[in-house]
Protein backbone atom coordinates (compact mmCIF):
# COMPACT_ATOMS: atom_id res chain seq x y z
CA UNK A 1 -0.71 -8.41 -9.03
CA UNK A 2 -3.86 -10.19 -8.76
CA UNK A 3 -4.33 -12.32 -5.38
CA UNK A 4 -6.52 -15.21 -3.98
CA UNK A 5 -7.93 -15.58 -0.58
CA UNK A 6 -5.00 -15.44 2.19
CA UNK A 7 -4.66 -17.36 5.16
CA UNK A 8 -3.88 -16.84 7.58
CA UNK A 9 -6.56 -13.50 8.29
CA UNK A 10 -4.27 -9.93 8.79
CA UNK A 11 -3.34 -9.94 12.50
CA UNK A 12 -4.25 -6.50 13.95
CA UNK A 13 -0.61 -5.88 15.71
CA UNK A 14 -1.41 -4.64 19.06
CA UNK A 15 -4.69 -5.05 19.45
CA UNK A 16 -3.49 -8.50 21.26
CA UNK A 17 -1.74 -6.95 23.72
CA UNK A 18 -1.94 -8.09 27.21
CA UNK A 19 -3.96 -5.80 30.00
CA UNK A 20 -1.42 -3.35 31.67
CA UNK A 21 -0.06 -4.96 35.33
CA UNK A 22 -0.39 -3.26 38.18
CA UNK A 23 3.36 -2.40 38.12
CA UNK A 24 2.90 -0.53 34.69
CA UNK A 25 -0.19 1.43 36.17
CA UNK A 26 1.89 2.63 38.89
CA UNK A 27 4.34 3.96 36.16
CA UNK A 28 2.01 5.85 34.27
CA UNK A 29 3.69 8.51 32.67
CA UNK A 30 3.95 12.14 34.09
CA UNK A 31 2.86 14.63 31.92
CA UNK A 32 6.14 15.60 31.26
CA UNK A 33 7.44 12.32 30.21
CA UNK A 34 5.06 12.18 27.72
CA UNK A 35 5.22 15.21 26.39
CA UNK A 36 8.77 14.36 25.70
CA UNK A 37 7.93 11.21 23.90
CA UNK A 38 5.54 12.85 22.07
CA UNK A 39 8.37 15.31 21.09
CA UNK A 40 10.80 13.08 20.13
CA UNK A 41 8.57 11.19 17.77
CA UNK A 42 6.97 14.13 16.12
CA UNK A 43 8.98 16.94 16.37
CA UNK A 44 6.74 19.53 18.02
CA UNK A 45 8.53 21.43 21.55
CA UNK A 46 7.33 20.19 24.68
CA UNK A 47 6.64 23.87 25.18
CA UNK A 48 4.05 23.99 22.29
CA UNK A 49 2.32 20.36 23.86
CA UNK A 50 2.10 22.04 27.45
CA UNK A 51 -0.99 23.90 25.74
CA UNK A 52 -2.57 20.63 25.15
CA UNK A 53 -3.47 19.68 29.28
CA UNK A 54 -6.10 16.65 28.59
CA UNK A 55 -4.71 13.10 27.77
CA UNK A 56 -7.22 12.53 25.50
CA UNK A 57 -6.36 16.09 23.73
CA UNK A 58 -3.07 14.90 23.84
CA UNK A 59 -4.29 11.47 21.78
CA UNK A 60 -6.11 13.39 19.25
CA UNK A 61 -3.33 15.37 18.27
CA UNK A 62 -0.71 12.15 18.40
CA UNK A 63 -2.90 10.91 16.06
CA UNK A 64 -3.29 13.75 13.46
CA UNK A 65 0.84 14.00 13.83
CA UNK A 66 1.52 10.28 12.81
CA UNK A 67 -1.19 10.92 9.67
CA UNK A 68 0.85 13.67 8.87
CA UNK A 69 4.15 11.81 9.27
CA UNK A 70 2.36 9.37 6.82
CA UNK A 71 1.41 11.86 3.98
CA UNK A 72 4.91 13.54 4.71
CA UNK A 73 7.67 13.76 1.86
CA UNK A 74 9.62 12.23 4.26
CA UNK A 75 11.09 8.12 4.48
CA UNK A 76 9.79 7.38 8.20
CA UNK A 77 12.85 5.60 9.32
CA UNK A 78 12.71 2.16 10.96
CA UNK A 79 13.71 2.94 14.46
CA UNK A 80 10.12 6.06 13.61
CA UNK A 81 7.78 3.18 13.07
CA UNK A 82 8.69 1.59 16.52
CA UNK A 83 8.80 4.76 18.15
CA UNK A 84 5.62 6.22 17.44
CA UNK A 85 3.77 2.96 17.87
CA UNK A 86 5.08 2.07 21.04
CA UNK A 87 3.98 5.91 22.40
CA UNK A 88 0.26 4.62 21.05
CA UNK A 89 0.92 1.78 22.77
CA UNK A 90 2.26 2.59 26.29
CA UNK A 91 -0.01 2.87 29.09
CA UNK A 92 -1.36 6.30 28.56
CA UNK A 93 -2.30 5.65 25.33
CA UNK A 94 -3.14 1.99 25.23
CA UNK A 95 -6.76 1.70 25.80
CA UNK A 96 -7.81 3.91 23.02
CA UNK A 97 -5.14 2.79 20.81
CA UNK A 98 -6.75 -0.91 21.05
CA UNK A 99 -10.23 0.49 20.91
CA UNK A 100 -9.10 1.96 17.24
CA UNK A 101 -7.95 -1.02 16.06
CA UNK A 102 -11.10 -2.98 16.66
CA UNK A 103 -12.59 -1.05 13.27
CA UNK A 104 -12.06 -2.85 9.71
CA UNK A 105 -9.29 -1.56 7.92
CA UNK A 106 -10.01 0.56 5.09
CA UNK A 107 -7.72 -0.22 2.58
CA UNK A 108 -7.94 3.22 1.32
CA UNK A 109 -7.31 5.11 4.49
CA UNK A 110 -5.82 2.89 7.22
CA UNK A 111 -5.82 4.42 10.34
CA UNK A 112 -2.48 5.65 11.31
CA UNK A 113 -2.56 3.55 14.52
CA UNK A 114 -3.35 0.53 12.74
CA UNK A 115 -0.48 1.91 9.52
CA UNK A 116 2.62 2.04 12.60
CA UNK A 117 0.95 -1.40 14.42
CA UNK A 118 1.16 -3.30 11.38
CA UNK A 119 4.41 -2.16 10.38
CA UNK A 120 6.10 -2.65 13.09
CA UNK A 121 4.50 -6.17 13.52
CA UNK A 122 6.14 -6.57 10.16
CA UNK A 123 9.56 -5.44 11.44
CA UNK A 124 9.30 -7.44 14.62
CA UNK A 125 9.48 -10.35 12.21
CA UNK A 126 13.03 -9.19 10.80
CA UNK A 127 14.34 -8.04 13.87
CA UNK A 128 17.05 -10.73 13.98
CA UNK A 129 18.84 -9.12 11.04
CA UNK A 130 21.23 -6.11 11.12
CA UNK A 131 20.13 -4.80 7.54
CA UNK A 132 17.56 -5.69 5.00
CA UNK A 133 20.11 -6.71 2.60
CA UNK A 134 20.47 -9.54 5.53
CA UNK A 135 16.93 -10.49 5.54
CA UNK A 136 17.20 -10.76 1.54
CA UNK A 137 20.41 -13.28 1.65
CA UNK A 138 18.42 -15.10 4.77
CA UNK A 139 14.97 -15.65 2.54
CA UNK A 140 17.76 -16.90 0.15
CA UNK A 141 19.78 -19.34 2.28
CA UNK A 142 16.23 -21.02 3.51
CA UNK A 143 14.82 -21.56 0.17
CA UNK A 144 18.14 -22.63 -1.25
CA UNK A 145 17.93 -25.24 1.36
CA UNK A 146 15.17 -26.56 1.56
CA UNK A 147 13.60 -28.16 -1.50
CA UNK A 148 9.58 -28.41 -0.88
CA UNK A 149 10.09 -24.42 -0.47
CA UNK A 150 12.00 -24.33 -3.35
CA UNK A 151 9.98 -26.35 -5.84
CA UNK A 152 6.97 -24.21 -4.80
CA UNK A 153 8.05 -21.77 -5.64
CA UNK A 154 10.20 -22.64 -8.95
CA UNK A 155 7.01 -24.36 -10.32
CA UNK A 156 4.90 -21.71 -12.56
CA UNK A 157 1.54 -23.24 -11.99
CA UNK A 158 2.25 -22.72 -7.73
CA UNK A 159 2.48 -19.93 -5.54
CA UNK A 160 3.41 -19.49 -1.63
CA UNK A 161 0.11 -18.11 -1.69
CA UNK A 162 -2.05 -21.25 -3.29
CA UNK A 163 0.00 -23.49 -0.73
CA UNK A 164 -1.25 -21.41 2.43
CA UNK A 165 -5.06 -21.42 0.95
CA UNK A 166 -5.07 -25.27 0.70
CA UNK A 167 -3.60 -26.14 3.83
CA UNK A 168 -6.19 -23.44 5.26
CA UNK A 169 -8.95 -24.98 3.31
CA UNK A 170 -7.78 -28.91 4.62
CA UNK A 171 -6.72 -27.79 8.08
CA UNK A 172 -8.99 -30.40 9.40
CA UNK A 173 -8.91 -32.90 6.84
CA UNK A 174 -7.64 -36.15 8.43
CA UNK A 175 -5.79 -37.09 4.76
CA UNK A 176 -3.67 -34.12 4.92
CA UNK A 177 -2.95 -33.90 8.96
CA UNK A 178 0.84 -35.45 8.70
CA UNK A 179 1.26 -32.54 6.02
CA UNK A 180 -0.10 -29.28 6.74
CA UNK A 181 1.44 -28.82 10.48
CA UNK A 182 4.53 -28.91 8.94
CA UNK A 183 4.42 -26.94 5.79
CA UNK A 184 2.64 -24.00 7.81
CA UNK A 185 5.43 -23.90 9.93
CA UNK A 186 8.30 -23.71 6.87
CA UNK A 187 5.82 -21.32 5.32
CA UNK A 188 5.90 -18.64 8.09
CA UNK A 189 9.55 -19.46 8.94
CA UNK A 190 10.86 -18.06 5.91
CA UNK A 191 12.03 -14.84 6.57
CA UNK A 192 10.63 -12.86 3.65
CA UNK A 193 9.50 -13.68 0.39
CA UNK A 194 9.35 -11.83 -2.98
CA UNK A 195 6.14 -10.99 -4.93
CA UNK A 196 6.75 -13.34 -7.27
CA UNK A 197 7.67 -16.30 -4.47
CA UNK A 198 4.25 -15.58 -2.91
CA UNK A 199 2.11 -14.56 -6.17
CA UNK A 200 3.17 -16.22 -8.21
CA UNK A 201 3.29 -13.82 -10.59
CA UNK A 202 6.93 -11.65 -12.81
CA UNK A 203 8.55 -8.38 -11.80
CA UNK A 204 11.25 -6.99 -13.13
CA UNK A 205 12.07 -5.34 -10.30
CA UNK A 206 12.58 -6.65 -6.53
CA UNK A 207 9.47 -6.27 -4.98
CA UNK A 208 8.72 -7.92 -1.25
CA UNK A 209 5.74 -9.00 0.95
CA UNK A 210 5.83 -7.65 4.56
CA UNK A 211 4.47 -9.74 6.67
CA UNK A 212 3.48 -10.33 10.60
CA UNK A 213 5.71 -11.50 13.45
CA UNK A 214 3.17 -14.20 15.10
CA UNK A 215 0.76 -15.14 12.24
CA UNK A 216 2.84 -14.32 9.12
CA UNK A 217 -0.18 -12.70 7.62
CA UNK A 218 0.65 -10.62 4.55
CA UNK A 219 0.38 -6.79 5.39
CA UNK A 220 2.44 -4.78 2.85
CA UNK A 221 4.05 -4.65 -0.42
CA UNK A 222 7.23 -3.18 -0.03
CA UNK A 223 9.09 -1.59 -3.06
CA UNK A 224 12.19 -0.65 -2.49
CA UNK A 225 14.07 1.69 -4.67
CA UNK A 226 17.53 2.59 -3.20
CA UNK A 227 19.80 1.09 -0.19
CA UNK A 228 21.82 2.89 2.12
CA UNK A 229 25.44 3.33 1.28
CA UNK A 230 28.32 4.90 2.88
CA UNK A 231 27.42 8.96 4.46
CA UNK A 232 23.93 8.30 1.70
CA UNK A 233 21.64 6.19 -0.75
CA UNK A 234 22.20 4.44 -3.78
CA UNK A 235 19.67 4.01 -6.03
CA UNK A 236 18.84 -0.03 -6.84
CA UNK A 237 17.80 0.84 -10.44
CA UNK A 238 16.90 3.82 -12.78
CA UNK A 239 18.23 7.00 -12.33
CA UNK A 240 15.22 8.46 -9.78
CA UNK A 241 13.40 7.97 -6.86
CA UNK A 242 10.47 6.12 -8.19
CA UNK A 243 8.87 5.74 -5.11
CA UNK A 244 8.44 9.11 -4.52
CA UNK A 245 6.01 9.17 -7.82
CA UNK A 246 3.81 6.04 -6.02
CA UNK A 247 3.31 8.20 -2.71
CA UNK A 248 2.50 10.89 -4.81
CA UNK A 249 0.06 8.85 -6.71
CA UNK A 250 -1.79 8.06 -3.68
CA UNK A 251 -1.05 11.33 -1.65
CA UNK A 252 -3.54 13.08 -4.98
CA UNK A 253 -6.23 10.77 -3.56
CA UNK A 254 -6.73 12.75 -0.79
CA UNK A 255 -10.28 12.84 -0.83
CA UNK A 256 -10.11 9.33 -1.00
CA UNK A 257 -12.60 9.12 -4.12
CA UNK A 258 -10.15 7.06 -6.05
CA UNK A 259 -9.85 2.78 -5.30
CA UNK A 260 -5.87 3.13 -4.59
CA UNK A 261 -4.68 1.35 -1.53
CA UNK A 262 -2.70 3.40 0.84
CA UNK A 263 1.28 3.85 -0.36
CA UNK A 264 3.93 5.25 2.54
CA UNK A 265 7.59 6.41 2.01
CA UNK A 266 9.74 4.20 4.18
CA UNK A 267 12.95 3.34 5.15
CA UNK A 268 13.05 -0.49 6.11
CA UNK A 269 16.82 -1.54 7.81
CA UNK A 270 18.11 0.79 5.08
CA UNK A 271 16.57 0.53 1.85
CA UNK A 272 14.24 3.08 1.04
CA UNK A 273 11.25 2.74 -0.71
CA UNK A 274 7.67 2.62 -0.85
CA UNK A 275 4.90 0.60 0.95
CA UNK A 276 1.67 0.14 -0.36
CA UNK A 277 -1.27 -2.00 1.57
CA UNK A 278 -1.50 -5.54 0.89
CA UNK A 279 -5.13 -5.91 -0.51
CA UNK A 280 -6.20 -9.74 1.08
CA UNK A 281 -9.59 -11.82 -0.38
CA UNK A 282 -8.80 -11.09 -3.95
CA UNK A 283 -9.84 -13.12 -6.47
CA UNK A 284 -8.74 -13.32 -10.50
CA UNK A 285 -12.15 -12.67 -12.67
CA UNK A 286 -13.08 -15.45 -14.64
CA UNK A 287 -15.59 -15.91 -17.66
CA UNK A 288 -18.63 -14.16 -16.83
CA UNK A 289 -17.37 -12.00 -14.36
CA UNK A 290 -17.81 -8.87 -16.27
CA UNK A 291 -21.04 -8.35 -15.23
CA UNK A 292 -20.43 -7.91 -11.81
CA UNK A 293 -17.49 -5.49 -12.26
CA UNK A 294 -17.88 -2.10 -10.54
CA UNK A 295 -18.32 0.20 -13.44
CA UNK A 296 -17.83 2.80 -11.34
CA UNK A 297 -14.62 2.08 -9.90
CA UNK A 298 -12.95 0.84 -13.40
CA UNK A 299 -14.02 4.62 -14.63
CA UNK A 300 -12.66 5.92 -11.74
CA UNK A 301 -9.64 4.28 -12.42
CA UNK A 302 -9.60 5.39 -15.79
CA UNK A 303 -10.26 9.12 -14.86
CA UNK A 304 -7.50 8.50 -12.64
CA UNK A 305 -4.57 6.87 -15.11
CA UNK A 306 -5.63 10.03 -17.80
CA UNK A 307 -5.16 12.63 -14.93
CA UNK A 308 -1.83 11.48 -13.97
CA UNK A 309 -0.70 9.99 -17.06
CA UNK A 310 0.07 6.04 -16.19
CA UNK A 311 2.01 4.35 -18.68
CA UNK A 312 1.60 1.08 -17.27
CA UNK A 313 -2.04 -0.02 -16.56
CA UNK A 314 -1.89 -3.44 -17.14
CA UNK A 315 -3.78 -7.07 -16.45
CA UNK A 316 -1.33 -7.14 -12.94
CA UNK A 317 -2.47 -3.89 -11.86
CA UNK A 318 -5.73 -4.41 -10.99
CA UNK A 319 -7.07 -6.28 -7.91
CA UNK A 320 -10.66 -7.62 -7.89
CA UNK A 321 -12.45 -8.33 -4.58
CA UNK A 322 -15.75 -9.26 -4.20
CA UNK A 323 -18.59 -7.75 -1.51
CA UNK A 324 -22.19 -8.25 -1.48
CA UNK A 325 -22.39 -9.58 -5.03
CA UNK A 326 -20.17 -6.74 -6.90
CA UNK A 327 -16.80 -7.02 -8.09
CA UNK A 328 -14.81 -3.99 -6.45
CA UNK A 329 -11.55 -2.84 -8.52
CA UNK A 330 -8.33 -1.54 -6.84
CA UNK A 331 -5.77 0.01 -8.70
CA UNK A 332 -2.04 -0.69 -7.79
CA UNK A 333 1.73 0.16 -8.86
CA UNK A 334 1.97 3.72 -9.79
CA UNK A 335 5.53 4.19 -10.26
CA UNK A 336 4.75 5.17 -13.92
CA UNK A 337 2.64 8.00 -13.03
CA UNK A 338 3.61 11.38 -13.95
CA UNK A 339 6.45 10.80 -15.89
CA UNK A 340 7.05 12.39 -19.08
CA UNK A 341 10.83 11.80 -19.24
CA UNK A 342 10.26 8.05 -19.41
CA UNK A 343 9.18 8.45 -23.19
CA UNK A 344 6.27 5.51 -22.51
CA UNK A 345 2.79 5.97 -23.91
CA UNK A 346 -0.55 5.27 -22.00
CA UNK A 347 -1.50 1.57 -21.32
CA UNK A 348 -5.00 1.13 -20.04
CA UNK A 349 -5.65 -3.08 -20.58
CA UNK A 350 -7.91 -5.15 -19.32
CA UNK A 351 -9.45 -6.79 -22.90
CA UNK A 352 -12.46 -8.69 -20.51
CA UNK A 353 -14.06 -5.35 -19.60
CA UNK A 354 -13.94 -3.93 -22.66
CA UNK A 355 -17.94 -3.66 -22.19
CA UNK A 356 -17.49 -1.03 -19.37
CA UNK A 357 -15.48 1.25 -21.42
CA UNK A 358 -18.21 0.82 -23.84
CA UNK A 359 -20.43 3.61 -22.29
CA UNK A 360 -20.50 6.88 -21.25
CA UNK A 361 -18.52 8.48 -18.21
CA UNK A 362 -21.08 8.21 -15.01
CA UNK A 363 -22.33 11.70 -14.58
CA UNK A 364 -21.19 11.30 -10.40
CA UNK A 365 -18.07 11.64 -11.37
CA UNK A 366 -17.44 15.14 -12.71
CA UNK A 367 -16.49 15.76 -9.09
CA UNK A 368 -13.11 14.02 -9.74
CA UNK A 369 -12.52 16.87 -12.04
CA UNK A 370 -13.60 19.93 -10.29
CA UNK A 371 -11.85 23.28 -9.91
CA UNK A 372 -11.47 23.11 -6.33
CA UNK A 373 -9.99 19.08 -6.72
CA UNK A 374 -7.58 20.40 -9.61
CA UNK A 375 -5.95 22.97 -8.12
CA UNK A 376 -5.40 20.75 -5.01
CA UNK A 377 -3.88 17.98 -7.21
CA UNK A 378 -1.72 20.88 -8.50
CA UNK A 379 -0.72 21.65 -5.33
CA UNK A 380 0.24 17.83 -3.89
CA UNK A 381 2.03 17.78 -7.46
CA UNK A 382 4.03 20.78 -7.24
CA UNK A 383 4.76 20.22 -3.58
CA UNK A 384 6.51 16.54 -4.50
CA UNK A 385 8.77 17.95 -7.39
CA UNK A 386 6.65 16.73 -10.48
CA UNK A 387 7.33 18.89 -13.27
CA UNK A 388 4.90 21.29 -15.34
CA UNK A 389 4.17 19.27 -18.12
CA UNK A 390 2.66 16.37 -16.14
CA UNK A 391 0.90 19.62 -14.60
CA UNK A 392 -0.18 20.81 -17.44
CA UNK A 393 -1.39 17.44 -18.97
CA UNK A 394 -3.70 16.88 -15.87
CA UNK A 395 -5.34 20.06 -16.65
CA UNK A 396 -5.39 19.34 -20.32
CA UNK A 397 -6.99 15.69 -19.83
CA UNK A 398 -9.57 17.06 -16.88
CA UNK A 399 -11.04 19.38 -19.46
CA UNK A 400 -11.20 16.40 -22.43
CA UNK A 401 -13.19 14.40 -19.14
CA UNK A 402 -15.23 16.86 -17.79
CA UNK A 403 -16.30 17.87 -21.66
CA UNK A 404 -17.13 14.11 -22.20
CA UNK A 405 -19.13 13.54 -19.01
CA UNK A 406 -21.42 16.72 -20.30
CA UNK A 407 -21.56 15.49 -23.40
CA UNK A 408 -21.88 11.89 -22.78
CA UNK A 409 -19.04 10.31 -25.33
CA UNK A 410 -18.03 6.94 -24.36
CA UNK A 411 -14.98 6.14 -22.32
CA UNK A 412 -12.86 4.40 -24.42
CA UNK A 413 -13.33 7.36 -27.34
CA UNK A 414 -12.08 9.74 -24.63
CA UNK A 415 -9.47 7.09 -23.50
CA UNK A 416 -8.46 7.27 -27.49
CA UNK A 417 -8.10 10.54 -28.38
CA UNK A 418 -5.48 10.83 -24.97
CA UNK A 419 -3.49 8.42 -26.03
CA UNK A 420 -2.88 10.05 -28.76
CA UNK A 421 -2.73 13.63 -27.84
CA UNK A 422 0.06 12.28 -25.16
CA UNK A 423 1.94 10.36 -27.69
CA UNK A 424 2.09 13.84 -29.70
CA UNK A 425 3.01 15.91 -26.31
CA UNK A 426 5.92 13.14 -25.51
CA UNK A 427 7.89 13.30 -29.16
């Protein structure tokens, strides 16, 4: 799902907010009031939180509970998301709250402020619907009925996302002024679009772009997987959860050594699913881009997709962005991972850097594959229901790595000998 440059920038929700009035400084919450609102968004007694005294003690551990909401097994319901970022943002905790968001985002390890900001930013925007199956027939109505939207995004060679980079790019360009007003503002009207609407580029499967109330920035890539139905949930398609194998993919990042963008289990106006970071300033490589490639991030990519057994590392699941002259690599869409019931085989492709497979495993990266790292990725794995053979195949594949680093045999010879060893364990 390779991007372009995306106006408008990512609006940092919140961190707009308005100074509190004199009115809301008089109502500054006892401590028992926010206790209890601390309570009811992260479970914890207000008896246990009378042992925390300080406001700022009280902050800390607010935010260490929404980061644990966020690595949780756990779809954080809608009504969560609003609850736990308007506690940030009430008065107590408002100053510090916009202080945090005044750091870049790392699109790693968003802070959890800025994770329940954005997102609620993003449901602020589809707050005049009852149900997300609402806001899907709405994004259909508008682009049904209105034909510049439509032809956009019916013609191959265009994209919702080229159309906001040229009017950005011509903003002040006196040829285009009768145009671009007006286009920006059926743009960011549209309630929601699909990946492919704004991409340009083919899922099978629904997948959506989140995006900001006020600005309409792009802020997550929502994947839903099952809607709510009757006293439960109905899966959309397959026969499993496969969201819950993308949070687990990035929940075994936890040391945050691997380029995956950040992936939440959440429950959006009933469909569940997963939400992974929208990654902006991305660029599609072109001829002699190689050279500039991280070859340290590809490998760790690589080291990554043998650990956990990806069967579908493809062209679209890479995002390029460049910084101070080098081409940093992100890998994205995990769904795949860890699952040897789907009978698939492993798919690493990207034919242009075929040179960076062409060399030995960076010695720096033996740490990916350390006892202490394994047995934690056991752990995250066992915890999130994935079975013994992927298990067992992580253990398997971070001996054939660590033996190559040591030895120095070239990436794609290691890459080789997997692929077939897994086609073997999978018959």
């Amino acid at each position: 799902m390779s991007t372009e440059s995306v106006p408008p920038k990512r609006k940092r929700a919140g961190s707009d907010l308005p100074p509190p009035s004199a009115q809301e400084v008089s109502k500054k919450s006892t401590n028992a009031a926010l206790r209890g609102e601390i309570s009811n968004c992260f479970g914890v007694s207000v008896e246990a939180l009378k042992k925390i005294d300080i406001t700022g003690e009280l902050f800390t551990f607010c935010v260490k509970e929404a980061q644990r909401l966020l690595d949780g097994t756990e779809h954080i319901s809608t009504e969560k998301i609003t609850r736990v970022k308007q506690l940030f943002f009430g008065i107590d905790f408002r100053d510090k709250s916009i202080a945090e968001l005044q750091h870049p985002v790392d699109p790693i390890s968003p802070h959890p402020i800025y994770v329940f900001s954005s997102l609620d930013d993003c449901l602020a925007k589809l707050s005049p619907y009852s149900g997300f199956r609402d806001v899907i027939a709405a994004r259909t109505s508008y682009i049904d009925n209105d034909a510049q939207i439509k032809g956009i995004i019916d013609d191959p060679a265009a994209s919702i996302q080229k159309i906001y980079k040229f009017c950005e790019e011509h903003r002040d360009d006196s040829d285009y002024s009768s145009f671009i007003p007006g286009t920006m503002d059926k743009l960011n009207k549209c309630p929601l679009y699909t990946a492919k609407d704004f991409l340009g580029t083919d899922y099978v499967n629904e997948v959506y772009i989140l995006r900001g109330e006020v600005e309409s920035a792009p802020q997550w890539v929502f994947k839903p997987t099952a809607q709510e139905y009757q006293d439960g949930y109905l899966l959309l398609q397959g026969d499993s959860d496969t969201a819950i194998h993308e949070c687990t993919a990035h929940a075994l990042n936890y040391h945050k050594k691997f380029p995956i963008p950040a992936t939440y289990l959440v429950d959006i106006k009933g469909y569940r699913g997963s939400v992974q970071l929208f990654i902006d300033n991305t660029q599609d490589l072109q001829g002699g881009d190689e050279g500039r490639v991280s070859v340290l991030d590809m490998q760790k990519i690589l080291i990554y997709d043998l650990l956990f057994s990806n069967t579908d590392r493809h062209p679209g699941n890479y995002l390029f962005r460049l910084s101070e002259g080098i081409i940093h690599v992100y890998g994205i869409d995990h769904d795949s991972c860890m699952g040897f019931g789907m009978g698939k085989l492993l798919k690493f492709e990207y034919i242009i850097l075929g040179a960076v497979f062409n060399r030995a495993f960076m010695v720096e990266l033996e740490e990916l594959v350390s006892d202490d790292n394994l047995q934690r990725y056991e752990e995250i794995m066992a915890e999130r229901g994935i079975g013994n053979k992927a298990i067992d195949w992580m253990y398997y594949s971070a001996k054939c790595v660590r033996q190559a680093i040591q030895e120095e045999t070239l990436a794609k010879d290691v890459f080789s000998e997997l692929k077939d060893k897994f086609e073997e364990e999978i018959r």
